[in-house]
C-alpha atoms as a PDB file:
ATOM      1  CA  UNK A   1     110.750  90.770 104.504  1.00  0.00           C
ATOM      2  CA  UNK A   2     108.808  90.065 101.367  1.00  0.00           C
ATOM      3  CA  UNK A   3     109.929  89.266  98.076  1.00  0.00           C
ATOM      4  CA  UNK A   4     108.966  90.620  94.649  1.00  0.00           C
ATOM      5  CA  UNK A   5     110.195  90.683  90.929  1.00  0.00           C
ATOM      6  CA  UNK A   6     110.182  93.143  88.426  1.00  0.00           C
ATOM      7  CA  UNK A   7     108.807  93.657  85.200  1.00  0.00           C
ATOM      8  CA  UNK A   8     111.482  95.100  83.861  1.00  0.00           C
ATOM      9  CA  UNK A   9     112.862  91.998  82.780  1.00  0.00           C
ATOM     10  CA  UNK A  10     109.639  91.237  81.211  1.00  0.00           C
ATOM     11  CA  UNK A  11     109.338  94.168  78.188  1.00  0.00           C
ATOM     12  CA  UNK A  12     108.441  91.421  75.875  1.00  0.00           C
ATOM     13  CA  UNK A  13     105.428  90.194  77.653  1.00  0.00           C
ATOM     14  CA  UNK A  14     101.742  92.863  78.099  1.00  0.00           C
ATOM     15  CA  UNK A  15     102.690  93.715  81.917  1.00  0.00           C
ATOM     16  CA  UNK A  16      99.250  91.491  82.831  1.00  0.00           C
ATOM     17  CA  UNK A  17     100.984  88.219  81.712  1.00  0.00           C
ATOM     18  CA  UNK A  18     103.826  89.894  83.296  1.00  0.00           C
ATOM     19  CA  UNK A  19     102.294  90.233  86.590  1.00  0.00           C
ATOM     20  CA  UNK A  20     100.218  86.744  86.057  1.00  0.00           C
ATOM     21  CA  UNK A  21     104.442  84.954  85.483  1.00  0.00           C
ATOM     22  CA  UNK A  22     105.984  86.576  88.527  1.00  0.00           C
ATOM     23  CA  UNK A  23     102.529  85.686  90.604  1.00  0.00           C
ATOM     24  CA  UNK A  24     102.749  81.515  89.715  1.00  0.00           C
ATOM     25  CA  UNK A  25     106.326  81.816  90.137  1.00  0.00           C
ATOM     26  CA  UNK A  26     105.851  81.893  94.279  1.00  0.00           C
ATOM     27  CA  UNK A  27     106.543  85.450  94.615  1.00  0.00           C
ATOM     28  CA  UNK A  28     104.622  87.929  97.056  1.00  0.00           C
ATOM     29  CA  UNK A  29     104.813  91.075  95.129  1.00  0.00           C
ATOM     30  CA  UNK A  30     105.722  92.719  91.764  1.00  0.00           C
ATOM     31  CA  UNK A  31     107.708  96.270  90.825  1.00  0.00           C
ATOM     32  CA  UNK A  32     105.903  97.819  87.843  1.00  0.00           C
ATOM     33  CA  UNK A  33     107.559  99.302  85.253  1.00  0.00           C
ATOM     34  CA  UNK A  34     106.095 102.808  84.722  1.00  0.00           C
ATOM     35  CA  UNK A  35     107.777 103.212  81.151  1.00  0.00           C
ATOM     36  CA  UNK A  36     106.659 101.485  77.582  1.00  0.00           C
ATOM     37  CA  UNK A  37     105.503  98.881  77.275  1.00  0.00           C
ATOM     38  CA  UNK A  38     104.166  97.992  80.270  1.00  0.00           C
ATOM     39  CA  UNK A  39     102.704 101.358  82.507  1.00  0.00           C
ATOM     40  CA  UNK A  40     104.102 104.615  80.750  1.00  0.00           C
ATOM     41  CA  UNK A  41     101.628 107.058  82.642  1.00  0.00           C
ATOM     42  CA  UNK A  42     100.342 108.621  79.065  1.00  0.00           C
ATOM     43  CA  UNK A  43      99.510 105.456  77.822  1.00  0.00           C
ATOM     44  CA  UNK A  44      97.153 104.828  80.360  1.00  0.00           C
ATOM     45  CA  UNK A  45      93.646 105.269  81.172  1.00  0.00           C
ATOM     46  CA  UNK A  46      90.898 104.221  83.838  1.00  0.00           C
ATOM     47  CA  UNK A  47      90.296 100.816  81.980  1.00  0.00           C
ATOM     48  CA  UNK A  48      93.844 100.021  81.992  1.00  0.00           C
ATOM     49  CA  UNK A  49      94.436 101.083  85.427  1.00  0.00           C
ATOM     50  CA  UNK A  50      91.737  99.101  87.177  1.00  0.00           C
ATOM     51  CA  UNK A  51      92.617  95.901  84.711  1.00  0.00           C
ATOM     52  CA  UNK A  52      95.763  96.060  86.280  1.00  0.00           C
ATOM     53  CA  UNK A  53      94.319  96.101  89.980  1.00  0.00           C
ATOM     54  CA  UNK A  54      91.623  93.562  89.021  1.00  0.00           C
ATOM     55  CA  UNK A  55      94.913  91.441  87.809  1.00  0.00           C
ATOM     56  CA  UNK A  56      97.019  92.376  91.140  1.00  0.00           C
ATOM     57  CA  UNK A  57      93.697  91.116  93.290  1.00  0.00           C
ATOM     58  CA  UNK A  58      93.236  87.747  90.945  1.00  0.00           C
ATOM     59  CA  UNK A  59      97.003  86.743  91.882  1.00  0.00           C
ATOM     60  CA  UNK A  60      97.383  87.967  94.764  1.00  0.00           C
ATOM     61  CA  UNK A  61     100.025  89.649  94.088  1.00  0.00           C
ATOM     62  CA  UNK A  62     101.227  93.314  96.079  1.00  0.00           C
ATOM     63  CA  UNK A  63     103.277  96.172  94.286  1.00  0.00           C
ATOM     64  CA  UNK A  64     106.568  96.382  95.720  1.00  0.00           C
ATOM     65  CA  UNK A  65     107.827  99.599  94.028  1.00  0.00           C
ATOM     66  CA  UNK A  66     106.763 101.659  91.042  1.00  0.00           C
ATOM     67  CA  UNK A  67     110.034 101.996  88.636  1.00  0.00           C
ATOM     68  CA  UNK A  68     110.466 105.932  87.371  1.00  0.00           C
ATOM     69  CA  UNK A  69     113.730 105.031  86.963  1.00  0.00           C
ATOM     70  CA  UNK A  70     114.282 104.519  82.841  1.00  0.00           C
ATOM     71  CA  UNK A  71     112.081 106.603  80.209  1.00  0.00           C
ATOM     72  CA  UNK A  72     112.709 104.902  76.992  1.00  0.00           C
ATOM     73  CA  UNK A  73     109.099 106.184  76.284  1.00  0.00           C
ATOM     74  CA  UNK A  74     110.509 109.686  75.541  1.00  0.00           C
ATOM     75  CA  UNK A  75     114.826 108.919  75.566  1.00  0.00           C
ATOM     76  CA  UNK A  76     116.748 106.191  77.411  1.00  0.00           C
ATOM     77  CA  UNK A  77     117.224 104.448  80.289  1.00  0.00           C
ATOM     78  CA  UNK A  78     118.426 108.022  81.873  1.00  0.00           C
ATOM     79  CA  UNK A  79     117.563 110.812  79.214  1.00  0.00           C
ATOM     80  CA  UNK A  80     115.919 113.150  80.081  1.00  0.00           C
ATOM     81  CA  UNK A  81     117.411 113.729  83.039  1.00  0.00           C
ATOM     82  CA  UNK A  82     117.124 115.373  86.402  1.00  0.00           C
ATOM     83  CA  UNK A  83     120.212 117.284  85.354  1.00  0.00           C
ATOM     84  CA  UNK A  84     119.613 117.999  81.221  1.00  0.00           C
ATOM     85  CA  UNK A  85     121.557 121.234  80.317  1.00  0.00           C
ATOM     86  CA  UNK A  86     118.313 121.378  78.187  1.00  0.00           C
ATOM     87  CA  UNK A  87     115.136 123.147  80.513  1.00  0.00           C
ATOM     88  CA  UNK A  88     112.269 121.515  78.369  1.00  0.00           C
ATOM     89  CA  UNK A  89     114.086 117.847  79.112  1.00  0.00           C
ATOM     90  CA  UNK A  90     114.547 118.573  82.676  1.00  0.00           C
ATOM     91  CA  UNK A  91     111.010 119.520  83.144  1.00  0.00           C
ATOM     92  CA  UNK A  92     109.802 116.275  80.731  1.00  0.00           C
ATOM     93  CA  UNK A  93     111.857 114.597  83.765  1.00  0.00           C
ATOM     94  CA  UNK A  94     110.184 116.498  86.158  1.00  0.00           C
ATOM     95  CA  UNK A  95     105.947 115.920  84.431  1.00  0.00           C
ATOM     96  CA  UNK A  96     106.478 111.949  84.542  1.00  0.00           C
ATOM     97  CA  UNK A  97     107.639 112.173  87.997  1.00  0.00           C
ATOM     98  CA  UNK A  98     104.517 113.518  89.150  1.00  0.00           C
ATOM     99  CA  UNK A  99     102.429 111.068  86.541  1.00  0.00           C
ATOM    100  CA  UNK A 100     104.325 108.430  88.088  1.00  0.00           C
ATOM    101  CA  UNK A 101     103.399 109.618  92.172  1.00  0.00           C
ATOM    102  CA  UNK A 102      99.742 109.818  91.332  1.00  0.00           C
ATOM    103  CA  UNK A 103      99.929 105.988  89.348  1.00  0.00           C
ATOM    104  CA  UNK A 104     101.020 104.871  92.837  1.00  0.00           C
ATOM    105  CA  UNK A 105      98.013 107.119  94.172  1.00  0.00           C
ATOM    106  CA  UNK A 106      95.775 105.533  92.063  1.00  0.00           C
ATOM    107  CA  UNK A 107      97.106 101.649  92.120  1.00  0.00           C
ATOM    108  CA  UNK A 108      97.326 101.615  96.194  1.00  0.00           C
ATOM    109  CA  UNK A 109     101.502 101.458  95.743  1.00  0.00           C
ATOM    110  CA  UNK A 110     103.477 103.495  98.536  1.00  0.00           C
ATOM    111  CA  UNK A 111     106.564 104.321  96.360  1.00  0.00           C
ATOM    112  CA  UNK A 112     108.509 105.307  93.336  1.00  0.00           C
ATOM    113  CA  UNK A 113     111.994 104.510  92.495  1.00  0.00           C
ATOM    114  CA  UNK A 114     113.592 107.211  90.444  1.00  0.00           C
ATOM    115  CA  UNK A 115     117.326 107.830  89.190  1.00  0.00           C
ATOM    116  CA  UNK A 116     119.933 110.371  91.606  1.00  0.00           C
ATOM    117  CA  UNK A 117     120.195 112.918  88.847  1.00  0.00           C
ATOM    118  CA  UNK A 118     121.559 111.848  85.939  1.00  0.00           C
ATOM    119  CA  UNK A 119     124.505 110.699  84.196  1.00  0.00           C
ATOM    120  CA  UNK A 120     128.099 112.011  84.935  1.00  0.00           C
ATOM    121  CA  UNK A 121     129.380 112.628  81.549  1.00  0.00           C
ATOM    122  CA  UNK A 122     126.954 115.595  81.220  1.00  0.00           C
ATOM    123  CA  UNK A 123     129.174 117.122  83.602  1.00  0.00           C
ATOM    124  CA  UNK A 124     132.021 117.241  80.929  1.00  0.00           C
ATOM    125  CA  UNK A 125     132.692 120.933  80.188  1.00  0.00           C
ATOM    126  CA  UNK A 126     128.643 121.323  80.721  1.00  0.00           C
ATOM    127  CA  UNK A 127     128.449 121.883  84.355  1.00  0.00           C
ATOM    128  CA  UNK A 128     129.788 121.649  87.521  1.00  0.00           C
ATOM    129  CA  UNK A 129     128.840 118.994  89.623  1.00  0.00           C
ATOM    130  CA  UNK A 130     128.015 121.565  91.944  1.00  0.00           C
ATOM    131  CA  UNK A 131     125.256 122.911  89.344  1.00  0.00           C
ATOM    132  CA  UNK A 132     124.294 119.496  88.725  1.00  0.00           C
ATOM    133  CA  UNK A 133     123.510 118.787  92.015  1.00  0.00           C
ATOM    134  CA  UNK A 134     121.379 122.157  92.369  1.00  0.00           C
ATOM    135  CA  UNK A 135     119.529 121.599  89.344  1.00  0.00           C
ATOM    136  CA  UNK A 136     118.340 117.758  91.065  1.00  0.00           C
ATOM    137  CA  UNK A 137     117.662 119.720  93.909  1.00  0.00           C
ATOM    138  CA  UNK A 138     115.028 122.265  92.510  1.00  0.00           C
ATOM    139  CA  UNK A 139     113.963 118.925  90.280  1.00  0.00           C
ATOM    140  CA  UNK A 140     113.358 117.284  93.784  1.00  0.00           C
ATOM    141  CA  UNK A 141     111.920 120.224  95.085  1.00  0.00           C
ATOM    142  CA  UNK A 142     109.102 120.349  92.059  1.00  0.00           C
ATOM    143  CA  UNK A 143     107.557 117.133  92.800  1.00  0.00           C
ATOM    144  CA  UNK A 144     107.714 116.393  96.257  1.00  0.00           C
ATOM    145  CA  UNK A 145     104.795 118.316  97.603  1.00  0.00           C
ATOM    146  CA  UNK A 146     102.631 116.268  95.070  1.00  0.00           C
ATOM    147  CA  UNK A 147     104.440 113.012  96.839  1.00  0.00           C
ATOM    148  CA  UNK A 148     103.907 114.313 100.309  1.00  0.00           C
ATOM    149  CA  UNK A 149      99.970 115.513  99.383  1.00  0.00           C
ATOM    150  CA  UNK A 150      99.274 111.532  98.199  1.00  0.00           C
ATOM    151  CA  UNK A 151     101.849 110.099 100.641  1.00  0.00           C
ATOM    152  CA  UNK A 152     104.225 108.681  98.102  1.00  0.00           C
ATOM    153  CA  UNK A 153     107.167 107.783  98.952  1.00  0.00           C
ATOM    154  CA  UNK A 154     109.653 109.027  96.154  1.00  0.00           C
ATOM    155  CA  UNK A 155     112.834 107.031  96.326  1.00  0.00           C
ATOM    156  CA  UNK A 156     116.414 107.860  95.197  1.00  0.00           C
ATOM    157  CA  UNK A 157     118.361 105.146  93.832  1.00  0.00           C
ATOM    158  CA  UNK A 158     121.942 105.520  93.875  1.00  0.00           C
ATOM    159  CA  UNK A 159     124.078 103.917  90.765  1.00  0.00           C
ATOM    160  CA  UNK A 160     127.401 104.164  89.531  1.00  0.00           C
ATOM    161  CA  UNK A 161     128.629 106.973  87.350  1.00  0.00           C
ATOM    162  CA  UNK A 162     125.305 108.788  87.812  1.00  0.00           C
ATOM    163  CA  UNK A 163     125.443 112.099  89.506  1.00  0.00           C
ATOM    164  CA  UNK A 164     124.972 109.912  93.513  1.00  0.00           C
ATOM    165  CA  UNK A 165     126.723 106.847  93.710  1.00  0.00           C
ATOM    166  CA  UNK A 166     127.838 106.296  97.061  1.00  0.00           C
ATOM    167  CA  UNK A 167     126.112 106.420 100.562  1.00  0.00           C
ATOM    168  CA  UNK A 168     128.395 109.215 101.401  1.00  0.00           C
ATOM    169  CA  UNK A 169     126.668 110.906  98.095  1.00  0.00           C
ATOM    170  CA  UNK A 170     123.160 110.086  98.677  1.00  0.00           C
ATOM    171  CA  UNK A 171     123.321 111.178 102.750  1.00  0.00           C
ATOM    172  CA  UNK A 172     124.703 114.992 101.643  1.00  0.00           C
ATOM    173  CA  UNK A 173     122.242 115.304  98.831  1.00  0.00           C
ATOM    174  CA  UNK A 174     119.646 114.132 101.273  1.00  0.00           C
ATOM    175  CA  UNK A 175     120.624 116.970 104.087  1.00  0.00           C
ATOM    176  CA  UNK A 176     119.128 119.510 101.767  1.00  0.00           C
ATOM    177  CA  UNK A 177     115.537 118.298 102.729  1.00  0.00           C
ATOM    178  CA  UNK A 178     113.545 117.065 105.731  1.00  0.00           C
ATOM    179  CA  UNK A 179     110.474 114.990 104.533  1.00  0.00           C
ATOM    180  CA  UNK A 180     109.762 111.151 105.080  1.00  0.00           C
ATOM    181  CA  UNK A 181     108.319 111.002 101.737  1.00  0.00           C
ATOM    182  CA  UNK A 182     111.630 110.921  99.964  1.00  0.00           C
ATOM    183  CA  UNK A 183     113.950 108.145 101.401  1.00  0.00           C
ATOM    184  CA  UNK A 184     115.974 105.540  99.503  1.00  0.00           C
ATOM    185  CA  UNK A 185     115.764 102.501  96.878  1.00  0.00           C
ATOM    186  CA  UNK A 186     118.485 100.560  98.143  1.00  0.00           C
ATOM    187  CA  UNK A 187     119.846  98.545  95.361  1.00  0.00           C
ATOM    188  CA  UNK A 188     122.592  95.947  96.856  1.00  0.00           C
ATOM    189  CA  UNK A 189     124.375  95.526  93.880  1.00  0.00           C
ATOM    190  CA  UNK A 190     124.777  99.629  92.993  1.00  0.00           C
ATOM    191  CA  UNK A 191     126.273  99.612  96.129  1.00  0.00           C
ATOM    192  CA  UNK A 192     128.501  97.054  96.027  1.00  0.00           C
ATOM    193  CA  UNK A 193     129.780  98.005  92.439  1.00  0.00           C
ATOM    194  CA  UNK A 194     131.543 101.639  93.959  1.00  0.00           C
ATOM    195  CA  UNK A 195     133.502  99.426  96.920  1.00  0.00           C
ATOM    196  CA  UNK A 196     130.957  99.552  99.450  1.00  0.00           C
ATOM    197  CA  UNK A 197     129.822  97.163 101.870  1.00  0.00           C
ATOM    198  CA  UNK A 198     125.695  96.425 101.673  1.00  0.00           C
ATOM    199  CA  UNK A 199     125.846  95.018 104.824  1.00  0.00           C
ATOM    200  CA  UNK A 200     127.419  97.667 106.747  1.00  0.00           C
ATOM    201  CA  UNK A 201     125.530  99.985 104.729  1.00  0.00           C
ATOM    202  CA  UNK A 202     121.988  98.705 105.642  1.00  0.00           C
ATOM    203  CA  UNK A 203     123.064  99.474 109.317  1.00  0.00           C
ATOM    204  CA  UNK A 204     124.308 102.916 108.672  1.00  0.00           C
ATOM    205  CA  UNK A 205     121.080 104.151 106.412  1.00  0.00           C
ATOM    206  CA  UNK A 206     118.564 102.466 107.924  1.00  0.00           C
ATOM    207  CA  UNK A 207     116.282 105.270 108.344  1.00  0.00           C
ATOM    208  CA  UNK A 208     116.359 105.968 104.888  1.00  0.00           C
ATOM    209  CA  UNK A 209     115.249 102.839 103.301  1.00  0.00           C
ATOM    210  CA  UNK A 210     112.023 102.325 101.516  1.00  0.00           C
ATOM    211  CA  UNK A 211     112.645  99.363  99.358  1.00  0.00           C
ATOM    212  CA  UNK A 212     115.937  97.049  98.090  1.00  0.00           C
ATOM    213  CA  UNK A 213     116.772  96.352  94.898  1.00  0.00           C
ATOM    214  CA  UNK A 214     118.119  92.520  94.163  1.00  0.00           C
ATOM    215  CA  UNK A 215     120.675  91.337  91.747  1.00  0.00           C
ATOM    216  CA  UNK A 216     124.433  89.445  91.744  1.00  0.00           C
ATOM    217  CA  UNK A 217     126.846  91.162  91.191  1.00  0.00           C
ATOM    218  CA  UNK A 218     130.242  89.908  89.816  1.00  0.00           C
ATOM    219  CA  UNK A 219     134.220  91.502  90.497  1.00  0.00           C
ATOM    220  CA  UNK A 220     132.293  94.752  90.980  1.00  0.00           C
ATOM    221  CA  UNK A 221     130.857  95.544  87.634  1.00  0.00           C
ATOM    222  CA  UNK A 222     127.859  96.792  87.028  1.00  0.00           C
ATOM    223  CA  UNK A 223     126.068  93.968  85.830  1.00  0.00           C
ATOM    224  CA  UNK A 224     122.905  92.644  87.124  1.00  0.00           C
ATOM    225  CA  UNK A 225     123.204  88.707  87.296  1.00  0.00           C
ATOM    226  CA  UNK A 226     120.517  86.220  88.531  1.00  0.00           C
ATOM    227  CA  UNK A 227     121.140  85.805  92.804  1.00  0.00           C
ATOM    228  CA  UNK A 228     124.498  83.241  92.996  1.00  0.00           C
ATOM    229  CA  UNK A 229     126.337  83.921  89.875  1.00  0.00           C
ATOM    230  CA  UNK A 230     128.235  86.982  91.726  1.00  0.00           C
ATOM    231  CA  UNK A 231     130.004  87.000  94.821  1.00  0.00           C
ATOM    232  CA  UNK A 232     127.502  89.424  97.281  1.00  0.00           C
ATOM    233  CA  UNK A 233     127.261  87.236 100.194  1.00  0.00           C
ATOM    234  CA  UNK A 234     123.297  87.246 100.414  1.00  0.00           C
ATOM    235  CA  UNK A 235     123.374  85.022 103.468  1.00  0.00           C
ATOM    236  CA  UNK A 236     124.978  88.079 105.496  1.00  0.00           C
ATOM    237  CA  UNK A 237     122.906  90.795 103.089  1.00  0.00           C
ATOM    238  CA  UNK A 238     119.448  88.854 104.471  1.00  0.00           C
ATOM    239  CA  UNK A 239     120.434  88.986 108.042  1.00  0.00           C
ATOM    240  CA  UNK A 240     121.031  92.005 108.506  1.00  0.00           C
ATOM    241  CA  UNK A 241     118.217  93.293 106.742  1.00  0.00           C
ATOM    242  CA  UNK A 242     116.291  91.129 109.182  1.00  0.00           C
ATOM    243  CA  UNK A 243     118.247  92.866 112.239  1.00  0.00           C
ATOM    244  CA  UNK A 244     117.673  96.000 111.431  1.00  0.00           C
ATOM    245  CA  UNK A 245     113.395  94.685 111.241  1.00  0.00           C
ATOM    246  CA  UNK A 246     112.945  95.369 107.505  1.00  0.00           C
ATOM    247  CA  UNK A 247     109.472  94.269 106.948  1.00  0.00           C
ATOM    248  CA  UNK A 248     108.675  95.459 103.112  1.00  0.00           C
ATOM    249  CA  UNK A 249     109.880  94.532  99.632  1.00  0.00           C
ATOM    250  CA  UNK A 250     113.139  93.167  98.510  1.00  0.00           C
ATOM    251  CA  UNK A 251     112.538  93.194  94.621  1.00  0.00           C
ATOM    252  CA  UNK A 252     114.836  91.285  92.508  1.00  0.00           C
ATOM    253  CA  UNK A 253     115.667  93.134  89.173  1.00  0.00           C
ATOM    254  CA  UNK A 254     117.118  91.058  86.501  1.00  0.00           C
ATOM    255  CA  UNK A 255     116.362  93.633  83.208  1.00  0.00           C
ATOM    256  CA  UNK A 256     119.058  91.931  80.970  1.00  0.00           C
ATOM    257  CA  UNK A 257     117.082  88.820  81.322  1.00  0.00           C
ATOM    258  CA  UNK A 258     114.581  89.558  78.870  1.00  0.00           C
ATOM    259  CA  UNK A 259     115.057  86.579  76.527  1.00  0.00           C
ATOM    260  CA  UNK A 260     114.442  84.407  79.462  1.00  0.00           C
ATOM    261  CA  UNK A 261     112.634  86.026  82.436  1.00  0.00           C
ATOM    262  CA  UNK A 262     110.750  83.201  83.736  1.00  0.00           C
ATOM    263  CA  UNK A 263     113.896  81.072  84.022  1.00  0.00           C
ATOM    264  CA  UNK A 264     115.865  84.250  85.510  1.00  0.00           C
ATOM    265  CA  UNK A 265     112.622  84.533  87.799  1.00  0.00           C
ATOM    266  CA  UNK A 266     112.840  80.777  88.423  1.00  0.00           C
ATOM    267  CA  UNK A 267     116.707  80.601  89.663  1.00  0.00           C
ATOM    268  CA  UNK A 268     116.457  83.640  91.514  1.00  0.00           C
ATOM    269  CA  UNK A 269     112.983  82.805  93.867  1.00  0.00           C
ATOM    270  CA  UNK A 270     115.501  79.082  94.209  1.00  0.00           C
ATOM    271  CA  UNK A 271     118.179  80.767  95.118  1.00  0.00           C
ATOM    272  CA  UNK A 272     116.488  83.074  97.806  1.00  0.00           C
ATOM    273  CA  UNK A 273     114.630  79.893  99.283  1.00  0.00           C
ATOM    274  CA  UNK A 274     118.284  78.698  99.974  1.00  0.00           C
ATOM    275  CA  UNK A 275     119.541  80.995 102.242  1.00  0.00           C
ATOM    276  CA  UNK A 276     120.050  80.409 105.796  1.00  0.00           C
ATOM    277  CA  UNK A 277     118.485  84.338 107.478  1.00  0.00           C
END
């Protein structure tokens, strides 16, 4: 397994002295944040994108994930949604998807991260969940020929009170198609946060994973903190991530850190080097 950072926690650094940080800090790859300020697909042109290979190639530094998650270029970290009431935000959803697949296409990555739907409370007298869950559905359905044409992996990343927050969740939404282009971001600490055991969990949904997400977690609430402030036994976490032959990215993602990435960076490549896998 390799380890990467991501730039997430670095919004107040240009992503190049992002990338340049995370590279001197000793880790092997970097997830890129495909939202302002650092790689919002608009934003972007042929300059930019090769600057940030060129950069990628001077550091030797990989792409571990491309993060579609958050869209504070157009809303929040989850508006617009996979599950908007509103058709026009759905399909805004929908358009920086597919900008964000053929980034990957064009930077060498093999995946996106994205969010499972959307957040619960638009279910409140909106929809049913049942609707909300067809509506990701024909979402999914929109983009993943353009993943499957580039062979880009599109990963779902479960978190609580979004519309899939469980394995349970994730494994019925995922019966509804059969392509190995859309898989799973496995981020420990979602899981961990809705009573659920990462450990036993990376066993179970092995052939869905396509990339971990890193952070501490602490009593259960959804709080990302640096690797050993929280109380996710990492030591077990690591092994059995190496039993089950895990050979890609674990990326640790620290996004409240952003007064102090470097040191957040710093602790958590420390940390890592301590464990006993």
């Amino acid at each position: 397994m390799k380890f990467a950072f991501s730039s997430n926690a670095f919004t107040k650094y240009s992503l190049i002295d992002s990338l340049k940080e995370i590279a001197q800090l000793g880790y092997q790859g970097a997830e890129i944040l495909c939202d302002i300020p650092h790689a919002y697909p608009p934003t972007l042109n042929n300059q930019k994108i090769q600057e940030i290979k060129n950069t990628l190639d001077k550091y030797n530094l990989q792409i571990s994930n491309l993060n579609a998650f958050t869209l504070f270029a157009l809303g929040d970290t989850y508006h617009p949604s996979w599950i908007d009431p509103d058709k026009e935000k759905r399909q805004a959803r929908i358009q920086h998807t597919i900008d964000c697949i053929d980034l990957a296409f064009q930077l060498g990555a093999k995946n996106i991260s994205i969010e499972p739907g959307g957040p619960t409370n638009l279910l409140e007298n909106k929809m049913s969940r049942q609707q909300a869950l067809r509506l990701f559905q024909e979402g999914i359905d929109q983009v993943l020929p353009e993943a499957e044409k580039k062979m880009i992996k599109i990963l779902i990343e479960p978190e609580p009170e979004l519309l899939l927050q469980t394995s349970i969740e994730f494994v019925e939404f995922m019966k509804n198609f059969d392509s190995k282009y859309l898989k799973l971001n496995f981020d420990i600490g979602h899981f961990y946060c809705v009573n659920e055991d990462p450990s036993n969990l990376i066993l179970r949904l092995r052939k869905f994973i396509g990339h971990f997400h890193m952070a501490d977690i602490k009593d259960r609430v959804h709080y990302h903190l640096i690797p050993g402030l929280g109380t996710i036994d990492y030591n077990r976490v690591f092994k059995t991530i190496k039993e089950i032959n895990y050979d890609g990215f674990v990326t640790v993602e620290l996004y409240p850190y952003k007064e102090n990435p470097i040191e957040a960076a710093t602790r958590s490549i420390n940390f890592i080097n301590t464990l006993d896998y």
